[in-house]
Protein backbone atom coordinates (compact mmCIF):
# COMPACT_ATOMS: atom_id res chain seq x y z
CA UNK A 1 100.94 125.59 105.30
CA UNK A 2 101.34 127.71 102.04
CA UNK A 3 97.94 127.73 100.29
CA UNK A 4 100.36 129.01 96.80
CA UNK A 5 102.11 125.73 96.99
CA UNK A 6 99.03 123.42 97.79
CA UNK A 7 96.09 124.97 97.15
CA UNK A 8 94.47 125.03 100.79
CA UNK A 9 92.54 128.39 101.17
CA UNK A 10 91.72 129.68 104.70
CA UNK A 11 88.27 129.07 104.94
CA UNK A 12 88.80 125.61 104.78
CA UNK A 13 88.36 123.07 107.60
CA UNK A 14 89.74 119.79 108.26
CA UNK A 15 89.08 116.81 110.82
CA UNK A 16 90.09 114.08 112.22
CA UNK A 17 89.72 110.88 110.24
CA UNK A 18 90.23 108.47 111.13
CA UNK A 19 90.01 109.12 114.76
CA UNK A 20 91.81 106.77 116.76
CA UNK A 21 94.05 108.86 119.15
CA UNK A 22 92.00 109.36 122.00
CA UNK A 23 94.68 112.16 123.87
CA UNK A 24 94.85 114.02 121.22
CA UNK A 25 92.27 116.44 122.11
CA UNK A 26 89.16 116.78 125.00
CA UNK A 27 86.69 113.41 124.25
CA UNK A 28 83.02 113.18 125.64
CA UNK A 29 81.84 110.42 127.52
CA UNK A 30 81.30 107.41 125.92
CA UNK A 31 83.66 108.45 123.13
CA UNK A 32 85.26 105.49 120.36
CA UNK A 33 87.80 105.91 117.78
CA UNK A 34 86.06 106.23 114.49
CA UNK A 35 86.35 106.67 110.73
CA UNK A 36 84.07 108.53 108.55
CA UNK A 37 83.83 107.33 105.00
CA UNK A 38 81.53 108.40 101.92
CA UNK A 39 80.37 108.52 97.92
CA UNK A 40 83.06 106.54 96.03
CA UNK A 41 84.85 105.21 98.52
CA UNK A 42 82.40 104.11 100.75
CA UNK A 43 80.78 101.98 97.62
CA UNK A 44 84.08 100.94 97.10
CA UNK A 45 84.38 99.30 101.02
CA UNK A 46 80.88 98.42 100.26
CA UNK A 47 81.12 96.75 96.93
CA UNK A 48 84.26 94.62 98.64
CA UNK A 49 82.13 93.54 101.46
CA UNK A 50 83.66 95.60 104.26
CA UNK A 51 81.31 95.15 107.24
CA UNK A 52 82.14 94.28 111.07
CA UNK A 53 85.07 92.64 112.47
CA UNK A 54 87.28 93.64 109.19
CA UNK A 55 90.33 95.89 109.99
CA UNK A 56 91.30 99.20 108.23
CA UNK A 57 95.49 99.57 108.43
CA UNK A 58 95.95 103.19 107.74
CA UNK A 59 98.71 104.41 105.55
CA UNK A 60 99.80 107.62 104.55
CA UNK A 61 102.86 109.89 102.94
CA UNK A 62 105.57 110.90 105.44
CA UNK A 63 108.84 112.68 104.96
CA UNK A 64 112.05 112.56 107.54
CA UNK A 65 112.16 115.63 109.79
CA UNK A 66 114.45 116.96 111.75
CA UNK A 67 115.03 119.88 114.35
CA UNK A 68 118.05 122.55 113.34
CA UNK A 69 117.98 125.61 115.52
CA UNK A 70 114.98 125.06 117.19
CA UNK A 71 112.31 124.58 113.93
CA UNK A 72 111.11 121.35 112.75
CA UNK A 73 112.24 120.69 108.71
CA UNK A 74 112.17 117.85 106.14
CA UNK A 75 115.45 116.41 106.42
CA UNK A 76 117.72 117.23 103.51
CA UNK A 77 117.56 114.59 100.29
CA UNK A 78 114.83 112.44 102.48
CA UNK A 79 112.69 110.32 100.26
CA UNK A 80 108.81 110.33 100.61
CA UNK A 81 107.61 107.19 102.29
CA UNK A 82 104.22 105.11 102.80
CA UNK A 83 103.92 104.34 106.36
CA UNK A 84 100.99 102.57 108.70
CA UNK A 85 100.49 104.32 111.32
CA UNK A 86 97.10 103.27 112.66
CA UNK A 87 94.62 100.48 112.81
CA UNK A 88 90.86 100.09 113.45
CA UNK A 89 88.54 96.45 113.96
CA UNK A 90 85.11 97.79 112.88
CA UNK A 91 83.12 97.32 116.10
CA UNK A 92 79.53 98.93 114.45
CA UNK A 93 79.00 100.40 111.17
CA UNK A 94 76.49 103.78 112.06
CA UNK A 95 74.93 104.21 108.56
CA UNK A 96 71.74 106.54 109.22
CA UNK A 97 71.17 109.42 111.21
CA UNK A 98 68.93 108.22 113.16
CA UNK A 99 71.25 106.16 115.47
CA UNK A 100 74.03 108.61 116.00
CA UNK A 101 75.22 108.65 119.63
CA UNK A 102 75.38 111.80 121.43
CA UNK A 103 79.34 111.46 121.73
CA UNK A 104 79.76 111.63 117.72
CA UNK A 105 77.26 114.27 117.69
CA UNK A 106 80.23 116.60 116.51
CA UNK A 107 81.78 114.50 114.03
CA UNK A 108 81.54 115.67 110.67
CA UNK A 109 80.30 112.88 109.30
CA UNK A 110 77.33 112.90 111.39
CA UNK A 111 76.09 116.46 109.84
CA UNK A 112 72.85 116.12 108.43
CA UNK A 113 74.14 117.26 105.13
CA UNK A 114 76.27 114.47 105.45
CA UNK A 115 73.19 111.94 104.39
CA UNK A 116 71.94 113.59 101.41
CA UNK A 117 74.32 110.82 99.59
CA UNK A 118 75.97 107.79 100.48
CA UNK A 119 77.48 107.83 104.32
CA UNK A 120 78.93 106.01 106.81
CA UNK A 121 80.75 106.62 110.82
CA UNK A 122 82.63 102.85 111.28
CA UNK A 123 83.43 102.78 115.20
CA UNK A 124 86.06 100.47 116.58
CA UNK A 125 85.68 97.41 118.65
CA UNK A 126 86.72 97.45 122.21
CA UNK A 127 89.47 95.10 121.75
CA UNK A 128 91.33 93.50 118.62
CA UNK A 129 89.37 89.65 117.82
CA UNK A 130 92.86 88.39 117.32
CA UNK A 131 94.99 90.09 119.79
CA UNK A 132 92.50 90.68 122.53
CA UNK A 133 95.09 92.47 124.76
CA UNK A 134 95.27 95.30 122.44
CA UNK A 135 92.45 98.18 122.13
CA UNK A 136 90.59 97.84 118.77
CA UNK A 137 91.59 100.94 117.20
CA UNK A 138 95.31 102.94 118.02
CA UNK A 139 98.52 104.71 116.11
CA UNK A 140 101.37 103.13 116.10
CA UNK A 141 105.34 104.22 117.45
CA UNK A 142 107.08 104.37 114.06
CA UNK A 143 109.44 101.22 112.34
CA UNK A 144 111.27 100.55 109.99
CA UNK A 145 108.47 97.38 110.06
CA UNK A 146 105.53 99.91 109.36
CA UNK A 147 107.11 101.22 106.08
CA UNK A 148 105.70 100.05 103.01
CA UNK A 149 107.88 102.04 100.47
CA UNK A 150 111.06 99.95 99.34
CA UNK A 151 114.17 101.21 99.84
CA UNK A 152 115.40 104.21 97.97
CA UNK A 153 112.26 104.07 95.70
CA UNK A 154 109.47 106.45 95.14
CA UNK A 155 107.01 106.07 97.91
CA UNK A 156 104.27 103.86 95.72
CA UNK A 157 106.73 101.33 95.22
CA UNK A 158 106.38 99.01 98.04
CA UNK A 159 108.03 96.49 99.46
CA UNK A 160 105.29 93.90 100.28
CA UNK A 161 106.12 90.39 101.45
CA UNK A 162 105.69 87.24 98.75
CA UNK A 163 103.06 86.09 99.84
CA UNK A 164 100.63 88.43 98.86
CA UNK A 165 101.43 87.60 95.73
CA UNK A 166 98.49 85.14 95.95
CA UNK A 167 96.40 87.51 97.25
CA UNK A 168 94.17 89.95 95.24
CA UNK A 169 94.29 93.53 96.63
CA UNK A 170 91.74 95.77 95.18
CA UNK A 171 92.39 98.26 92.66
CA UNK A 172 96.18 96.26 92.15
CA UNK A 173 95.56 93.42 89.94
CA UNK A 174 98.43 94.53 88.10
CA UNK A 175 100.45 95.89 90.51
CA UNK A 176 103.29 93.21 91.38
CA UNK A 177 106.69 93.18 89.36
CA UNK A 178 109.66 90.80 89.81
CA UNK A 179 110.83 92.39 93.05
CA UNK A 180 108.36 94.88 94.19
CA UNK A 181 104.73 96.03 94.46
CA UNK A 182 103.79 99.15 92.61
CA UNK A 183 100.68 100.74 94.59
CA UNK A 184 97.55 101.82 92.58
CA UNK A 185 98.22 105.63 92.40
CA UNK A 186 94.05 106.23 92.34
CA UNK A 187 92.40 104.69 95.78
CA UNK A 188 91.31 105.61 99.30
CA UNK A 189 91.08 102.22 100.14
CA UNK A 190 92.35 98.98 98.97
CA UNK A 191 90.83 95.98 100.43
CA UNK A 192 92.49 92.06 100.70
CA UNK A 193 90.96 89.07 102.09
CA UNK A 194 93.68 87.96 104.65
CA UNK A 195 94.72 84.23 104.98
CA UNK A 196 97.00 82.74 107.82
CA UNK A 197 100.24 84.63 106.36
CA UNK A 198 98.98 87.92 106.15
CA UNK A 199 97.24 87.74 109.62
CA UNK A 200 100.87 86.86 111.01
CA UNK A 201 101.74 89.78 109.42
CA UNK A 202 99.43 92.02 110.50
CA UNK A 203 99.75 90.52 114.26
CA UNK A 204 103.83 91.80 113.85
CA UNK A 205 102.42 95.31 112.76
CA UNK A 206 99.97 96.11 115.47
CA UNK A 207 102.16 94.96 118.34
């Protein structure tokens, strides 16, 4: 990465969060897929009522890429997209530091510095509540299903389904126009309350 184009210096450091790909790297004992949250957003999930047995979907921005001579690059006149790629069923919500685990003891979010303001470490259930065959936290294998960005649109402009249409989404109350759903451009998290469509929905996502 560039730091002139984006900023990132090389002191920096970065983490994984959320968590949920076990293989990725060398896990201790006991570990569980987790995701650290804190200040705003956190009082955000908190202000919404976010507590166990809710589900995060995790989105983010992807480009196409493509290999040409050996090197991985953006694939010419590709569009930016918001795509799920993960999911987590809060399983415990660790909010003090006095009940860390020893298997998140190198999480950042379990620094002591962490707790000088508003902090939580959300672990995953074992299994999903309503697909119990499934883990309770995973990524996904990319599809055309998983992308919210309609079609030859700029990636905020999502293609939802109707029916949540009836459903307020946090931080969107004025999002929906006569044929799409223009995402809040400010927001780590937006938060529904799911009813029989949306879980159907969901169920197709996480499959």
């Amino acid at each position: 990465v560039k730091s002139k184009c984006c900023g990132i210096k090389e002191e920096y450091n970065c983490h994984l969060d959320p968590d949920i790909r076990g293989a990725i790297k060398d896990r201790p004992t006991g570990w569980k897929p987790t995701f650290g949250q804190e200040k705003t957003a956190l009082r955000h999930l908190q202000k919404q009522g976010v507590g166990i047995g809710d589900l995060f979907l995790f989105f983010g921005w992807f480009k196409q890429t493509e290999y040409i001579a050996g090197q991985l690059r953006y694939k010419k006149d590709a569009l930016d997209w918001h795509v799920i790629y993960g999911y987590l069923q809060i399983g415990e919500i660790i909010d003090t530091p006095t009940n860390i685990p020893a298997w998140l003891n190198g999480h950042p979010h379990a620094k002591m510095e962490r707790w000088n303001s508003p902090n939580v470490i959300y672990t995953a259930s074992s299994k999903l509540s309503f697909l119990p065959q499934l883990p309770g936290a995973g990524c996904l294998q990319f599809s055309n299903g998983l992308v919210l960005t309609k079609e030859k649109c700029s990636r905020r402009v999502w293609n939802l389904p109707d029916f949540f249409r009836q459903i307020p989404i946090s931080y969107n109350a004025n999002s929906w126009k006569e044929d799409c759903f223009i995402s809040a451009a400010k927001g780590q998290e937006f938060v529904f309350e799911a009813n029989d469509n949306a879980l159907e929905w969901i169920k197709d996502i996480v499959q």
